[in-house]
Each structure stands twice: as C-alpha cells, then as structure tokens.
Protein backbone atom coordinates (compact mmCIF):
# COMPACT_ATOMS: atom_id res chain seq x y z
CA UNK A 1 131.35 59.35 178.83
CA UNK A 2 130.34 62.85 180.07
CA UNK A 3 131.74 64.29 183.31
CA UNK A 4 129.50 64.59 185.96
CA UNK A 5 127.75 67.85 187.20
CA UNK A 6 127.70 68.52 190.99
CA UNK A 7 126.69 70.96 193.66
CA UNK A 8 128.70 71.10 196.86
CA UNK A 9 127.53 72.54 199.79
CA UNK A 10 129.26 73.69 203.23
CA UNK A 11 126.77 74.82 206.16
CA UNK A 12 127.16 76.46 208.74
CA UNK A 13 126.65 74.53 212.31
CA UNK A 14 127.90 71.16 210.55
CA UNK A 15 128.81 68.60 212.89
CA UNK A 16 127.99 65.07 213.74
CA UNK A 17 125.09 66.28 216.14
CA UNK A 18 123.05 67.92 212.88
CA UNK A 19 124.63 66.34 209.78
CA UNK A 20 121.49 63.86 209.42
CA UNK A 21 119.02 66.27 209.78
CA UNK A 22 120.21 68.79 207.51
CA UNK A 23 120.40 65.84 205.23
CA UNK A 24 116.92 65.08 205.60
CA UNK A 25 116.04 68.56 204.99
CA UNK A 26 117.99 68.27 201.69
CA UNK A 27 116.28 65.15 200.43
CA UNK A 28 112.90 66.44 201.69
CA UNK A 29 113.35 69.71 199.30
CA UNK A 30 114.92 67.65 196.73
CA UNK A 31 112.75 67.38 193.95
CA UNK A 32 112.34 63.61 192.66
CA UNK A 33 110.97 62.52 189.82
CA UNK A 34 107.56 61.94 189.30
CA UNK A 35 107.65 59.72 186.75
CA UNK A 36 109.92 57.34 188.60
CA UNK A 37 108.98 58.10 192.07
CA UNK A 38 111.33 57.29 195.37
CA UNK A 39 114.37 57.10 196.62
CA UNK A 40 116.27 53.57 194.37
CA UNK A 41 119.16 53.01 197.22
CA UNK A 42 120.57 54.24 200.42
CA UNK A 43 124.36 52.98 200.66
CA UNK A 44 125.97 53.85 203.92
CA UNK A 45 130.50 53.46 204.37
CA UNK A 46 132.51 54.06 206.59
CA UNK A 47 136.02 56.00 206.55
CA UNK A 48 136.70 55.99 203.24
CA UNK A 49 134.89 55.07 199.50
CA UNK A 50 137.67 52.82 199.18
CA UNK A 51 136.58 50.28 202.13
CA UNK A 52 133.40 48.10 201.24
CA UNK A 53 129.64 49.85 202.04
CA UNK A 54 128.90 49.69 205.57
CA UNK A 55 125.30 49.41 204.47
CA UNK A 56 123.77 49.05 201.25
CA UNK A 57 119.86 48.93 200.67
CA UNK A 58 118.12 48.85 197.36
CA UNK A 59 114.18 50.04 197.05
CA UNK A 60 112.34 47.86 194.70
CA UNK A 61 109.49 49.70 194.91
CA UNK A 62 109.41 53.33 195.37
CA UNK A 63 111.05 54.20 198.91
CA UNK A 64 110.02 58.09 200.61
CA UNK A 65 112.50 60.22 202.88
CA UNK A 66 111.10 58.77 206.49
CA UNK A 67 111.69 54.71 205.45
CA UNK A 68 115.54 55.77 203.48
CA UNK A 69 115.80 58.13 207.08
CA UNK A 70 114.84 55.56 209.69
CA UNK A 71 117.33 53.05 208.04
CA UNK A 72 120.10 56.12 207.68
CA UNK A 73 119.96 57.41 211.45
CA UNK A 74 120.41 53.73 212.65
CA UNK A 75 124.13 54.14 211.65
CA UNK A 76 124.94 57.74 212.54
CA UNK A 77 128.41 58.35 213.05
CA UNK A 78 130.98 61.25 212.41
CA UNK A 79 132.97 58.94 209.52
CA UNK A 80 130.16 58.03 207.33
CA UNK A 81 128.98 58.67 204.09
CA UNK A 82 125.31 58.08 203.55
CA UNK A 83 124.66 58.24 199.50
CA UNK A 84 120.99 58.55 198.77
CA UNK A 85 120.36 57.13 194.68
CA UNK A 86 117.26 58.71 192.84
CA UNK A 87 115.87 60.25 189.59
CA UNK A 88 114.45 63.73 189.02
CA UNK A 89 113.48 65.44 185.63
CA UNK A 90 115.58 67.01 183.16
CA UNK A 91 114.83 67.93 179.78
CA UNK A 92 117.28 64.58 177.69
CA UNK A 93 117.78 63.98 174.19
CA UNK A 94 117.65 60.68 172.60
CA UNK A 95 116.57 60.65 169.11
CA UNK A 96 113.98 63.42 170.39
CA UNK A 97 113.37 66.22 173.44
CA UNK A 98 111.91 64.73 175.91
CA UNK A 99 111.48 65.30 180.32
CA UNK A 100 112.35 62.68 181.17
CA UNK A 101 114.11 61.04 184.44
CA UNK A 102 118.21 60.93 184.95
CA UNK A 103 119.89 59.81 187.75
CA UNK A 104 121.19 61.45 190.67
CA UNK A 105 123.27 61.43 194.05
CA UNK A 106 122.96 62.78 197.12
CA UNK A 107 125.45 62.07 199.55
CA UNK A 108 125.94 63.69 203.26
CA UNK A 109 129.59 63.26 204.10
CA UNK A 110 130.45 63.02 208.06
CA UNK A 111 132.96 65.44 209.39
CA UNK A 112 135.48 62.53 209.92
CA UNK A 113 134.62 60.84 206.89
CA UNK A 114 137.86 61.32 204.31
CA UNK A 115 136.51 63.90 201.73
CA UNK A 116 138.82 65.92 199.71
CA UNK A 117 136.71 68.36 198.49
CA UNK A 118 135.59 68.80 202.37
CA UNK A 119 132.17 69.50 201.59
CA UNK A 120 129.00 68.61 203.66
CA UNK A 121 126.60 67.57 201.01
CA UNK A 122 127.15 66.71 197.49
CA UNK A 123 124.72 66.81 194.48
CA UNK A 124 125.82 64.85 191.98
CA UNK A 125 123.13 65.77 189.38
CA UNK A 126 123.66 64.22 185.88
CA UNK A 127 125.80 64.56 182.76
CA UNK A 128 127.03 67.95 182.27
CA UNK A 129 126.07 67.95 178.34
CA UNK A 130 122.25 67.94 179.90
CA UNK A 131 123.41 71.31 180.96
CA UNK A 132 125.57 72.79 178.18
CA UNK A 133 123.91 73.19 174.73
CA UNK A 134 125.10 70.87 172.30
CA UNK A 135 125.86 72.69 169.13
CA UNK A 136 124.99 69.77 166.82
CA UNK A 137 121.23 69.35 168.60
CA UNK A 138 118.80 70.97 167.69
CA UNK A 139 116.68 73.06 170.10
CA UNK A 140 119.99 72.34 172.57
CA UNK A 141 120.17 76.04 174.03
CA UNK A 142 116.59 75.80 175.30
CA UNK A 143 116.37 72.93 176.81
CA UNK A 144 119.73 73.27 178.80
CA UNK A 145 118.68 76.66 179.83
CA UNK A 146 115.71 74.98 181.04
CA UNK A 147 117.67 72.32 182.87
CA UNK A 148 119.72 75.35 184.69
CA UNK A 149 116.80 77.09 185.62
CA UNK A 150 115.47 74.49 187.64
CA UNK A 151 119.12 73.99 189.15
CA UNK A 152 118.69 77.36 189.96
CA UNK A 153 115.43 76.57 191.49
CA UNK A 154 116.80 74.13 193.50
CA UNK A 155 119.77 75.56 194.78
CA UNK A 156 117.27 78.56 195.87
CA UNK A 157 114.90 76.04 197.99
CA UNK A 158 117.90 74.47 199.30
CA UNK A 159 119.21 77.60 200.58
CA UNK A 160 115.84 78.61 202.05
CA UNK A 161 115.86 75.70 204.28
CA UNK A 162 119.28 75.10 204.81
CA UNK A 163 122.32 77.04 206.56
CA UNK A 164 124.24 77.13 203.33
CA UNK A 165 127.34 78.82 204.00
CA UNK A 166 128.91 78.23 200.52
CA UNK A 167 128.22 76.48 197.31
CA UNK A 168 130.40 75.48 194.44
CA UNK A 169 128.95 74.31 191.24
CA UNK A 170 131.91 72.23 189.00
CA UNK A 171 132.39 69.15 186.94
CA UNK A 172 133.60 66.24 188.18
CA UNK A 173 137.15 66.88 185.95
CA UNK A 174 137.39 69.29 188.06
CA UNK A 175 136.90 72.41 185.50
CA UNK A 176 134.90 75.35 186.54
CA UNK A 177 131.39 74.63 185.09
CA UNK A 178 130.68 78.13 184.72
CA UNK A 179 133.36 78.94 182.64
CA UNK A 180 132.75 75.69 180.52
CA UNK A 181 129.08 77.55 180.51
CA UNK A 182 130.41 80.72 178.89
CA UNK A 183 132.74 79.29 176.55
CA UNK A 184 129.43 76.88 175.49
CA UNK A 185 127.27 80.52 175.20
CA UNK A 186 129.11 82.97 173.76
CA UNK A 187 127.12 86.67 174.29
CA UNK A 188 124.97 88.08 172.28
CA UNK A 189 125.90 91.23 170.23
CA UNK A 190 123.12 94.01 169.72
C-alpha cells in the first residue's frame, strides 16, 4: 500500500480561541469534489487517537461546511481532534487516465491534543504514487504534474486566507516528498 501524502500547516495566532475558525476557513477553500460532492464524516477525539472518537458522524447524503461546522463547534475544546473525511479530484489510473475522486483528510488538531508532528492542520491528501510519475504508466509524468499543480493551487488559496506561518509537505514514512520528487524526475539535459 502507498504511503500517504500530507500537508502540515502551523499558523500564526493558533490557540483554542481561533483553532475552529481557521478550520472552517480551511474546509471552506478546500476544494471538494464535484463529482462526489460533501463532506462523508466528521469524527471528533479527545486526548489522544488512541482513546475511542469522542464523536463520530457519517453524511449519507452530501453534507456542506455550515451542517459538518455546527456539529464540530458543539465540542470545542483545546484537546480535540476534529477529522473532516471527503473526496476531491485528482487525475488516477486504473486500467485508464481518468479525474476522478480520491479520498482525503482534514484534521484540525487542538493545542492540547497529543500531536507529534505539532502541527495545526493536517492534509492528508491521497497516495503519494498519484503524485510521483510512475515509470511503467504511460502518460504518468503529466498527469502527476497535473496533480501537483493543483496542490500548488491549493496550498496558494490556503495561504491567502489563512495565517500560515509554515508548511511542510512529506510522506507519511516520514521521507521528504520533495526529494522522493527529484529522485522520481531526474532534470532535463539541453
């Protein structure tokens, strides 16, 4: 199974007063799928990932930001986790190309929540390979490139409405994606 891809974010002015807004902001900018609208689950826990969800909802139908919000601010404390499950569009490959939707994470960590990484939000985005070109696939390089560009898109509206103080791209092995990037792209001689 491929290693996850995620985006951590620190802001500045973080604290239990503003960490739900900011992560409203976030999931307002976020851009989810169109072909499978909505927000699919809003878990909430406390403390630790290890103790059982303090809250758990799942959307049968498609859920927006104010209904997955309302339920969210109803627990609002400085050691939760609020994990917000949806889908947005990335180019995959099955047996062809295709846009099609893949999962994704976003999670707003509390400042007394326990959180190695220490981070304030956390975009877990999708398998890595739907970001590396794939050697044996054809057509691989441009569709991944695609893929990062609208990361890079994203990361850019994020940081227009957000306080981002610092970002960190990396794999959930914990390897520097953008050295995994170079190895998978060598440079181009003239």
């Amino acid at each position: 199974m491929p290693d996850q891809l995620c985006l951590s974010l620190w802001l500045r002015g973080f604290d239990a007063h503003s960490m739900l807004g900011r992560f409203e902001d976030l999931l307002r900018v976020f851009p989810f799928s169109r072909l499978r609208p909505g927000i699919s689950a809003l878990r909430i826990y406390a403390l630790e990932f290890s103790e059982p969800a303090l809250f758990e909802q799942l959307f049968a139908a498609e859920a927006g930001v104010e209904t997955v919000a309302g339920l969210f601010n109803q627990f609002r404390n400085a050691d939760c986790a609020y994990l917000v499950e949806g889908w947005w569009e990335l180019w995959r490959h099955d047996t062809q190309w295709q846009l099609a939707p893949a999962p994704l994470t976003l999670t707003c960590f509390g400042p007394d929540f326990d959180n190695e990484a220490g981070d304030h939000l956390r975009l877990d985005l999708g398998a890595e390979t739907d970001f590396l070109p794939q050697p044996d696939v054809p057509e691989s390089a441009r569709k991944a490139r695609s893929n990062l560009q609208g990361l890079l898109r994203l990361t850019r509206d994020i940081q227009d409405v957000l306080p981002v103080a610092r970002r960190r791209l990396w794999s959930e092995s914990g390897e520097d994606f953008a050295a995994r990037l170079d190895e998978a792209v060598p440079e181009e001689v003239d």
